[in-house]
C-alpha atoms as a PDB file:
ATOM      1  CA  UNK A   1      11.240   5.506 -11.999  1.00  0.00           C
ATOM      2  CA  UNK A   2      10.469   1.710 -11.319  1.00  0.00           C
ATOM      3  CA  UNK A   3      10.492  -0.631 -14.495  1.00  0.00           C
ATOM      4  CA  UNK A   4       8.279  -3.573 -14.219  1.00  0.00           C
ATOM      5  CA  UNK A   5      10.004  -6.247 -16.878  1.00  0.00           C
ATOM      6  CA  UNK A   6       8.528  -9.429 -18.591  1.00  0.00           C
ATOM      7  CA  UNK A   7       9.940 -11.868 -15.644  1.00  0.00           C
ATOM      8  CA  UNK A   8       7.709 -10.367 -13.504  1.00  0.00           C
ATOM      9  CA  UNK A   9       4.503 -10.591 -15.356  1.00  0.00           C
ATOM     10  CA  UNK A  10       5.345 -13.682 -16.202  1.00  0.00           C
ATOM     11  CA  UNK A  11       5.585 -14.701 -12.402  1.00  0.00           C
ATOM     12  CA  UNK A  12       2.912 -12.711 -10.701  1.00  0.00           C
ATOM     13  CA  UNK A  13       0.907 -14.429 -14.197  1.00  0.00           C
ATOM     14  CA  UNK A  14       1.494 -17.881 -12.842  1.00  0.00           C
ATOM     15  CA  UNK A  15      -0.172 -16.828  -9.181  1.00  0.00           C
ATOM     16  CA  UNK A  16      -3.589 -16.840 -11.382  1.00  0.00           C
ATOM     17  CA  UNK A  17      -4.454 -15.335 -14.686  1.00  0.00           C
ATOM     18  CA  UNK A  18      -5.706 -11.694 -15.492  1.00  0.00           C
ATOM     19  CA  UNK A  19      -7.063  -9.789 -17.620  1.00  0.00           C
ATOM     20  CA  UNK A  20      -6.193  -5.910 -16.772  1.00  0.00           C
ATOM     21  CA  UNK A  21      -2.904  -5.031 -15.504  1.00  0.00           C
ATOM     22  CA  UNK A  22      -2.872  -1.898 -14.080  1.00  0.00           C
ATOM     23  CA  UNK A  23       0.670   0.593 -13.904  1.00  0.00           C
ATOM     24  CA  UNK A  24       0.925   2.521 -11.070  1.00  0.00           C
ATOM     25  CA  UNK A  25       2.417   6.059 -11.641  1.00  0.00           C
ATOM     26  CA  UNK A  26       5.897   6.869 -12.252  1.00  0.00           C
ATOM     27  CA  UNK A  27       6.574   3.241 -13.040  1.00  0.00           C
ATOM     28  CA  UNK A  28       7.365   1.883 -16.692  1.00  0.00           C
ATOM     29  CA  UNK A  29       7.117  -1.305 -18.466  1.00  0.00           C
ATOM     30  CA  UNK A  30       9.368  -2.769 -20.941  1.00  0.00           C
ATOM     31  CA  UNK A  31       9.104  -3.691 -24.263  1.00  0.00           C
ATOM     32  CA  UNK A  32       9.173  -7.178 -23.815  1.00  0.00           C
ATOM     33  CA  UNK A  33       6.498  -7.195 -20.497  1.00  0.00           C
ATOM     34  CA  UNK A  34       4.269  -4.647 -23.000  1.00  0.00           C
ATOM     35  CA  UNK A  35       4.687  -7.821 -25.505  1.00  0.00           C
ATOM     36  CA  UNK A  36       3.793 -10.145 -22.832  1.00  0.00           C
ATOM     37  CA  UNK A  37       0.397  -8.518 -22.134  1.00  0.00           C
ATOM     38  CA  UNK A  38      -0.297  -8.184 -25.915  1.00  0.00           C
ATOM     39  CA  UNK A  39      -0.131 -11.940 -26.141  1.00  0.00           C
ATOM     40  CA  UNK A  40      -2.120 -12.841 -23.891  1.00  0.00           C
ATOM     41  CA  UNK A  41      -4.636 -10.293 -24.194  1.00  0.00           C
ATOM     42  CA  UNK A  42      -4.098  -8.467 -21.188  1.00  0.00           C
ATOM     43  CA  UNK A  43      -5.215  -5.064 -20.991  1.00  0.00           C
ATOM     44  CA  UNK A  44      -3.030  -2.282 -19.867  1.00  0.00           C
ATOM     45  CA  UNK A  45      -4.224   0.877 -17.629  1.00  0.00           C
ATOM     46  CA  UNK A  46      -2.118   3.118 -16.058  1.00  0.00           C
ATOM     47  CA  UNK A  47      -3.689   4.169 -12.448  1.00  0.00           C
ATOM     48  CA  UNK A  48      -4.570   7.881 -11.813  1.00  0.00           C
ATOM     49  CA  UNK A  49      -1.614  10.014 -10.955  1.00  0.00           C
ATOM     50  CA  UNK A  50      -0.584  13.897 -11.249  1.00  0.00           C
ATOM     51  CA  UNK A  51      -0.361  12.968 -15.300  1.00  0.00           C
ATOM     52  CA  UNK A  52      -3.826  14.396 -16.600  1.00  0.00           C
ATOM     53  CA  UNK A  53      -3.697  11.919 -19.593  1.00  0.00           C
ATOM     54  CA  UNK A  54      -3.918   8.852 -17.123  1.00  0.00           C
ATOM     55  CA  UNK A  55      -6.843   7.188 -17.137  1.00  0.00           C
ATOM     56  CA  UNK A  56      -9.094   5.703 -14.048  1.00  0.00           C
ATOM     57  CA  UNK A  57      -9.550   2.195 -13.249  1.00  0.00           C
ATOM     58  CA  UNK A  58     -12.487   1.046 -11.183  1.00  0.00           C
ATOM     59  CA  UNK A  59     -11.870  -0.206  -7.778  1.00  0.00           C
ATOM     60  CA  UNK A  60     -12.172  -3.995  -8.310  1.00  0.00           C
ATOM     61  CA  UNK A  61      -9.474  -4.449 -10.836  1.00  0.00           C
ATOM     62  CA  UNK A  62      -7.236  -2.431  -8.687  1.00  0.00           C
ATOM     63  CA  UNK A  63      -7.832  -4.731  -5.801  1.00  0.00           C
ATOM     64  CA  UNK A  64      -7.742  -7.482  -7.918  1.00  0.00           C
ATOM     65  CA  UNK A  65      -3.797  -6.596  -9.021  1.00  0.00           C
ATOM     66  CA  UNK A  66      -3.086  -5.881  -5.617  1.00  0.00           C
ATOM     67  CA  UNK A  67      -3.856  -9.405  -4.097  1.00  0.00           C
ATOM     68  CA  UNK A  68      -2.113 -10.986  -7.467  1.00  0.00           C
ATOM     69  CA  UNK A  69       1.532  -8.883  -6.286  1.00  0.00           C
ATOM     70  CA  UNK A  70       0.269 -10.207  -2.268  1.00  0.00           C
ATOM     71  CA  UNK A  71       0.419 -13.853  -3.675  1.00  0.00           C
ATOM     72  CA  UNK A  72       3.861 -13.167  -5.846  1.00  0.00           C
ATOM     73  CA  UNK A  73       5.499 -11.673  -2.697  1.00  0.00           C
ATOM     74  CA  UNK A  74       4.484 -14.981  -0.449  1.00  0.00           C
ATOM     75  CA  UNK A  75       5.986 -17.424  -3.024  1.00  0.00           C
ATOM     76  CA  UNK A  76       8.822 -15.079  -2.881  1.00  0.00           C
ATOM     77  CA  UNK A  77       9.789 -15.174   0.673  1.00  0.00           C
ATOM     78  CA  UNK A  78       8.977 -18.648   0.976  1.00  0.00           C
ATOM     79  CA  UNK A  79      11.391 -19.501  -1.656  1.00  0.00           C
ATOM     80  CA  UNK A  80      13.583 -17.119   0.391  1.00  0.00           C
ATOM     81  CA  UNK A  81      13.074 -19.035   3.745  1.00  0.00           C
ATOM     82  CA  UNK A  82      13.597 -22.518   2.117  1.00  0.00           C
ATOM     83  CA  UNK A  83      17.111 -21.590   0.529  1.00  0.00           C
ATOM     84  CA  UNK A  84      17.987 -19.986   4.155  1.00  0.00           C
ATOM     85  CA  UNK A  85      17.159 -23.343   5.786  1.00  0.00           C
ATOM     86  CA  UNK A  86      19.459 -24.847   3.338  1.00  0.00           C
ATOM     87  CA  UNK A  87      22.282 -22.270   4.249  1.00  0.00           C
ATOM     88  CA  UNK A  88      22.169 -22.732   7.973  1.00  0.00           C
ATOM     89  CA  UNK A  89      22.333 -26.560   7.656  1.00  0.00           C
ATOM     90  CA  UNK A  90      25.070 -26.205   5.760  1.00  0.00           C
ATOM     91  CA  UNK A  91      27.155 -22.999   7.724  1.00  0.00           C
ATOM     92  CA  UNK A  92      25.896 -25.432  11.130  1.00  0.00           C
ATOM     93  CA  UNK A  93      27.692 -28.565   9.314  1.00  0.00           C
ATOM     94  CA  UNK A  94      30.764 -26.776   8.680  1.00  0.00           C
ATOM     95  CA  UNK A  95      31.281 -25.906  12.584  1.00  0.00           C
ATOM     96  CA  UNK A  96      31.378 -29.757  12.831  1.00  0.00           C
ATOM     97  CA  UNK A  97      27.547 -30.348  14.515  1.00  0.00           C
ATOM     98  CA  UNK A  98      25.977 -32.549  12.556  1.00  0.00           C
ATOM     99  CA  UNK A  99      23.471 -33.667  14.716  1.00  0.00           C
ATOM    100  CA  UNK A 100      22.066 -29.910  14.942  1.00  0.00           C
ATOM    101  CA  UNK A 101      22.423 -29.713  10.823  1.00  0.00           C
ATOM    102  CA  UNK A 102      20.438 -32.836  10.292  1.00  0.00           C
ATOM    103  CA  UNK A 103      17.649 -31.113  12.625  1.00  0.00           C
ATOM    104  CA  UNK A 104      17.581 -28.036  10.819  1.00  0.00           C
ATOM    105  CA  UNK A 105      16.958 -29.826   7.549  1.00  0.00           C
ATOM    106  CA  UNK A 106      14.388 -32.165   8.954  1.00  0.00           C
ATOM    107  CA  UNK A 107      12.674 -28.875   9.869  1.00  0.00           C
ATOM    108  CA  UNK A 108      13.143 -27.407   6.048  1.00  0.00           C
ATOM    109  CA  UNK A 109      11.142 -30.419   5.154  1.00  0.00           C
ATOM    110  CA  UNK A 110       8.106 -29.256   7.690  1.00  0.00           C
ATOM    111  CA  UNK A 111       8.754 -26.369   5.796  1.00  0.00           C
ATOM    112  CA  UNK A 112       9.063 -27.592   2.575  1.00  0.00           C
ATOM    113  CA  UNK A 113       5.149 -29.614   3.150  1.00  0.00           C
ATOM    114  CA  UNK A 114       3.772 -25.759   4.497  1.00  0.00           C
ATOM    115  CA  UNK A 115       4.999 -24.415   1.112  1.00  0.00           C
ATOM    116  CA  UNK A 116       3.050 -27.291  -1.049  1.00  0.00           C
ATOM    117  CA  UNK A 117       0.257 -26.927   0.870  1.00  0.00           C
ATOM    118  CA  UNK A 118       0.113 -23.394   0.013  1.00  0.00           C
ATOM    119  CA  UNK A 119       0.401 -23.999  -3.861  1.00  0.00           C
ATOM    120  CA  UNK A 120      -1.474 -26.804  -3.919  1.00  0.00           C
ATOM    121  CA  UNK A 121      -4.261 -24.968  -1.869  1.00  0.00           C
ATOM    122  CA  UNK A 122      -4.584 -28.288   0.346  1.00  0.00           C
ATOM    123  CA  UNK A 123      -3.762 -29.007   4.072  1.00  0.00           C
ATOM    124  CA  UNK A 124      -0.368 -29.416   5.356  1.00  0.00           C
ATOM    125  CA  UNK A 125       0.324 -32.715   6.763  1.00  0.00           C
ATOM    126  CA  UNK A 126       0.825 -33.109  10.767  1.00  0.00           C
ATOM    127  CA  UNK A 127       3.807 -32.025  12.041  1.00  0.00           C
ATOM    128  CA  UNK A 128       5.595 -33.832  14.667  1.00  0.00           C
ATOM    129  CA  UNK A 129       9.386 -33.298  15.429  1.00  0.00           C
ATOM    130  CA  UNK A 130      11.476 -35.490  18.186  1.00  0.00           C
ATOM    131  CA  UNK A 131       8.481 -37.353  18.798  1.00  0.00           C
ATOM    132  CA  UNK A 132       6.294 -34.171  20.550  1.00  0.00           C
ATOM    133  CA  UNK A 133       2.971 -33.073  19.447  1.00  0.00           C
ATOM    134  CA  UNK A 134       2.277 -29.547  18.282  1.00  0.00           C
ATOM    135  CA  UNK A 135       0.735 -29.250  21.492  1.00  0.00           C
ATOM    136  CA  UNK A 136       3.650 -30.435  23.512  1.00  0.00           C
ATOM    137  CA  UNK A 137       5.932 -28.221  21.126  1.00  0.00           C
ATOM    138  CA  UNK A 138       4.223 -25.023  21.665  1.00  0.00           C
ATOM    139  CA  UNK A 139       4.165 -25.268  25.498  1.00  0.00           C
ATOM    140  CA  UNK A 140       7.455 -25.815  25.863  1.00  0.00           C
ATOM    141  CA  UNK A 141       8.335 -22.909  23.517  1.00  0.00           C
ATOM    142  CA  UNK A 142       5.955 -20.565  25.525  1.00  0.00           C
ATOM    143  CA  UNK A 143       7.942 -21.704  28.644  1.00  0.00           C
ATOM    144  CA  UNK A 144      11.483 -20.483  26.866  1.00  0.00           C
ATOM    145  CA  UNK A 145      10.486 -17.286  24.948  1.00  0.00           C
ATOM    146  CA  UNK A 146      10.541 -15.133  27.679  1.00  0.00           C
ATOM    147  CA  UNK A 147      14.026 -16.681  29.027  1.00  0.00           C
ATOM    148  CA  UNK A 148      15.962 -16.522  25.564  1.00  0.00           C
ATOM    149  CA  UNK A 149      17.716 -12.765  24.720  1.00  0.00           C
ATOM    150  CA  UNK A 150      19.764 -12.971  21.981  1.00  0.00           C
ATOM    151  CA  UNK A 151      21.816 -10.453  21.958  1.00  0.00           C
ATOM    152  CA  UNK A 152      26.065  -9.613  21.242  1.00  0.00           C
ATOM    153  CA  UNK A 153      26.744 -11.917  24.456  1.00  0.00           C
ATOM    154  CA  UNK A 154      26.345 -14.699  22.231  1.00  0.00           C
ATOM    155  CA  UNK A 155      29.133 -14.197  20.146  1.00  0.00           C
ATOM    156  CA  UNK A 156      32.206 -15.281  22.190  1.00  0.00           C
ATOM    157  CA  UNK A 157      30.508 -18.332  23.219  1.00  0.00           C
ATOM    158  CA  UNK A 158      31.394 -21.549  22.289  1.00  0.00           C
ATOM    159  CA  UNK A 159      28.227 -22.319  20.267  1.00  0.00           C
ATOM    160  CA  UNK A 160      27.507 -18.842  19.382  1.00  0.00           C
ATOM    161  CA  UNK A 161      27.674 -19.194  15.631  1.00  0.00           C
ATOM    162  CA  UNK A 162      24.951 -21.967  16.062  1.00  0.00           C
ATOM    163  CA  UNK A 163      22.570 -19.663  17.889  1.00  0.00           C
ATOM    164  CA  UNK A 164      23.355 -16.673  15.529  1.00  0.00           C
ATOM    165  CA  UNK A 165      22.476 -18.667  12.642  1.00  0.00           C
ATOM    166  CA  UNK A 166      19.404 -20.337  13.900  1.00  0.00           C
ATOM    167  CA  UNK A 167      18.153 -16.974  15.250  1.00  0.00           C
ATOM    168  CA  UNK A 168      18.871 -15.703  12.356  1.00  0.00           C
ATOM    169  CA  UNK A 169      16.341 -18.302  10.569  1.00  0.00           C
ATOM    170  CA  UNK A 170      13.666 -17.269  13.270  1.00  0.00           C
ATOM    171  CA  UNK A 171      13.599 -13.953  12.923  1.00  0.00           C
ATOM    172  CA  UNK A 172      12.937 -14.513   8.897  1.00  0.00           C
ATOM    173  CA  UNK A 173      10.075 -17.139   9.584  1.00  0.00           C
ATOM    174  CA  UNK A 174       8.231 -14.502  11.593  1.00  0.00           C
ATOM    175  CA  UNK A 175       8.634 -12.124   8.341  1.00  0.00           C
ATOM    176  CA  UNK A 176       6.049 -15.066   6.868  1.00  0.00           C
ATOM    177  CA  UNK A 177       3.140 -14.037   8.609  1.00  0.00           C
ATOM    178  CA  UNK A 178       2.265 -10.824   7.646  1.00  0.00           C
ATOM    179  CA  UNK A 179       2.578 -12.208   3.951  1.00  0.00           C
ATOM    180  CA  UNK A 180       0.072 -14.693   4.520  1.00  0.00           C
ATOM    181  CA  UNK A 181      -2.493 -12.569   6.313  1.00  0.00           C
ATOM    182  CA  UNK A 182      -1.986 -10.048   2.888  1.00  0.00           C
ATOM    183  CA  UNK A 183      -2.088 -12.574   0.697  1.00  0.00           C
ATOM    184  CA  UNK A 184      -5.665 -14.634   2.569  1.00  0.00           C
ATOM    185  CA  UNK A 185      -7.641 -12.224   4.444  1.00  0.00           C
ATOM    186  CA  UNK A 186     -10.901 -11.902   4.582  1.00  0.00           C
ATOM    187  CA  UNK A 187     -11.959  -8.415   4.478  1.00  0.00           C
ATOM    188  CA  UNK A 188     -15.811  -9.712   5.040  1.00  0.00           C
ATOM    189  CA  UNK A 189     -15.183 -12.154   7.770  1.00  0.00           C
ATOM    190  CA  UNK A 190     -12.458 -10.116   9.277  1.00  0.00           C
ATOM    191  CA  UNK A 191     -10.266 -13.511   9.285  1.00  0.00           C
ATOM    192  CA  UNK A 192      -7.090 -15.417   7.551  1.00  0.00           C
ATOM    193  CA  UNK A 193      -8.465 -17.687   5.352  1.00  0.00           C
ATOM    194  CA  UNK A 194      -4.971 -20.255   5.936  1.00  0.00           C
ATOM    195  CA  UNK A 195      -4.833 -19.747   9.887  1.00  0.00           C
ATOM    196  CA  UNK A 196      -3.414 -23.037   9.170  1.00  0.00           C
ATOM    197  CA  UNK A 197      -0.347 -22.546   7.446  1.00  0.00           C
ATOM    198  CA  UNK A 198       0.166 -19.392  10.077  1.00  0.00           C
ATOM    199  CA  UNK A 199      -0.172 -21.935  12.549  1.00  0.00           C
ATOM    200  CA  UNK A 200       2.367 -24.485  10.743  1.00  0.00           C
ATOM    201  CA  UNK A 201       4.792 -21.468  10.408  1.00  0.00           C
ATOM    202  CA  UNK A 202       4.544 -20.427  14.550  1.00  0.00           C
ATOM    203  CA  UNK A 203       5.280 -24.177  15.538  1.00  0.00           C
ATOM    204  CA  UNK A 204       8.187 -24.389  13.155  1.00  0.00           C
ATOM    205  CA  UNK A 205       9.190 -20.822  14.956  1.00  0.00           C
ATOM    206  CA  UNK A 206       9.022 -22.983  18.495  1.00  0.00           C
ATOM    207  CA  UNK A 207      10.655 -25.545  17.363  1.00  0.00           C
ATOM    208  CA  UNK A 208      13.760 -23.337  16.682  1.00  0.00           C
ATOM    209  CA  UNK A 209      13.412 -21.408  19.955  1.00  0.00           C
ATOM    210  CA  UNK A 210      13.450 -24.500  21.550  1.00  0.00           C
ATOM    211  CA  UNK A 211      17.263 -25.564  19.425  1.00  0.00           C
ATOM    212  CA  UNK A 212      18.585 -21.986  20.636  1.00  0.00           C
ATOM    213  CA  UNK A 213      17.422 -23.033  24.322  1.00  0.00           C
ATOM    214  CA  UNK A 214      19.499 -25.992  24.063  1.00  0.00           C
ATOM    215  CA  UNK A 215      22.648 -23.956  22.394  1.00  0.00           C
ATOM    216  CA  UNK A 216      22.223 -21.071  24.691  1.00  0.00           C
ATOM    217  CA  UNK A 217      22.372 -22.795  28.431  1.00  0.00           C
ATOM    218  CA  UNK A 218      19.535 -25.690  27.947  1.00  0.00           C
ATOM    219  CA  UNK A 219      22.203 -28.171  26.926  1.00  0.00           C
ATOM    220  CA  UNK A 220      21.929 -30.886  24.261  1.00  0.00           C
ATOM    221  CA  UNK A 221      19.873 -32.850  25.437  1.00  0.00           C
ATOM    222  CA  UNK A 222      17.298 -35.832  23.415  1.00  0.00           C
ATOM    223  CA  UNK A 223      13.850 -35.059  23.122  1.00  0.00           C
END
């Protein structure tokens, strides 16, 4: 039995207003979410389920619930991804590299402008990072993909905690993706609405394929 609590009407509330909230079956709400609603007018339905005395709820305002918990699930893994660039800067400074750590937050920043652009429903800025175009950054990424294999190797190399940790970071950035295409597509026009922030979040992913390249054989060189 799943309890949905006040905190999170209150958050999935701040994505955009509405005015149904509909309770899927077999999960509860608390006295203090129930309160929530009340104050604000919010009517409750519970969906259809094996319980006879639940009632039905038209196919509009269940869509309309399910995009609002789409958009609360983005904010939450972006908020995820920004405190994990702040953890590998700092895990990266300990092993005494600051040049790399200083990198990886520069790059929480690019990150940082994607996630305002999302709230703020406007475009992100341009990105550019050690002086290379998105252009220039995605072809050299292309050219490394296939040649990087992270794998337990890794781990008794000298810089292996470096690569660990950035892959680490990649792998969650790709996790992004999928929440965006939930959150903005566009059932009609078969499209994501923000390609562009999809697009922000794939260079950002080259960008760090391109730091593992340098940890992982490429050598550190200056771009």
């Amino acid at each position: 039995m799943k309890f949905i609590t006040e905190m999170e009407l209150r958050d999935l509330y701040k994505t955009g207003p509405f005015e149904t909230y509909v309770l899927e079956p077999d999960t509860k709400i608390t006295p203090g979410a129930r309160q929530f609603l009340v104050d604000r007018r919010v009517t409750l339905v519970q969906a259809q389920g094996s319980d006879s005395k639940t009632l039905k709820i038209d196919e509009t305002t269940r869509t309309q619930v399910r995009e609002n918990w789409f958009t609360l699930r983005l904010l939450g893994k972006m908020e995820c991804i920004e405190s994990l660039f702040i953890l590998t800067a700092t895990e990266i400074l300990h092993t005494g590299d600051l040049a790399l750590s200083e990198e990886v937050m520069a790059l929480a920043k690019c990150f940082r402008n994607l996630r305002d652009a999302e709230r703020k429903q406007i475009v992100p800025d341009n990105l550019h990072f050690w002086g290379l175009t998105a252009e220039e950054i995605k072809t050299r990424a292309e050219n490394l993909k296939q040649s990087i294999d992270i794998s337990e190797f890794y781990l008794g190399l000298e810089n292996g905690k470096e690569i660990a940790l950035l892959n680490h970071l990649r792998a969650s950035l790709r996790e992004v993706e999928p929440a965006l295409l939930e959150t903005y597509w566009d059932e009609e026009k078969q499209v994501c609405s923000r390609q562009d922030l999809i697009d922000r979040v794939n260079l950002i992913i080259n960008i760090l394929c391109i730091m593992m390249w340098k940890f992982s054989g490429g050598g550190k060189w200056k771009m």
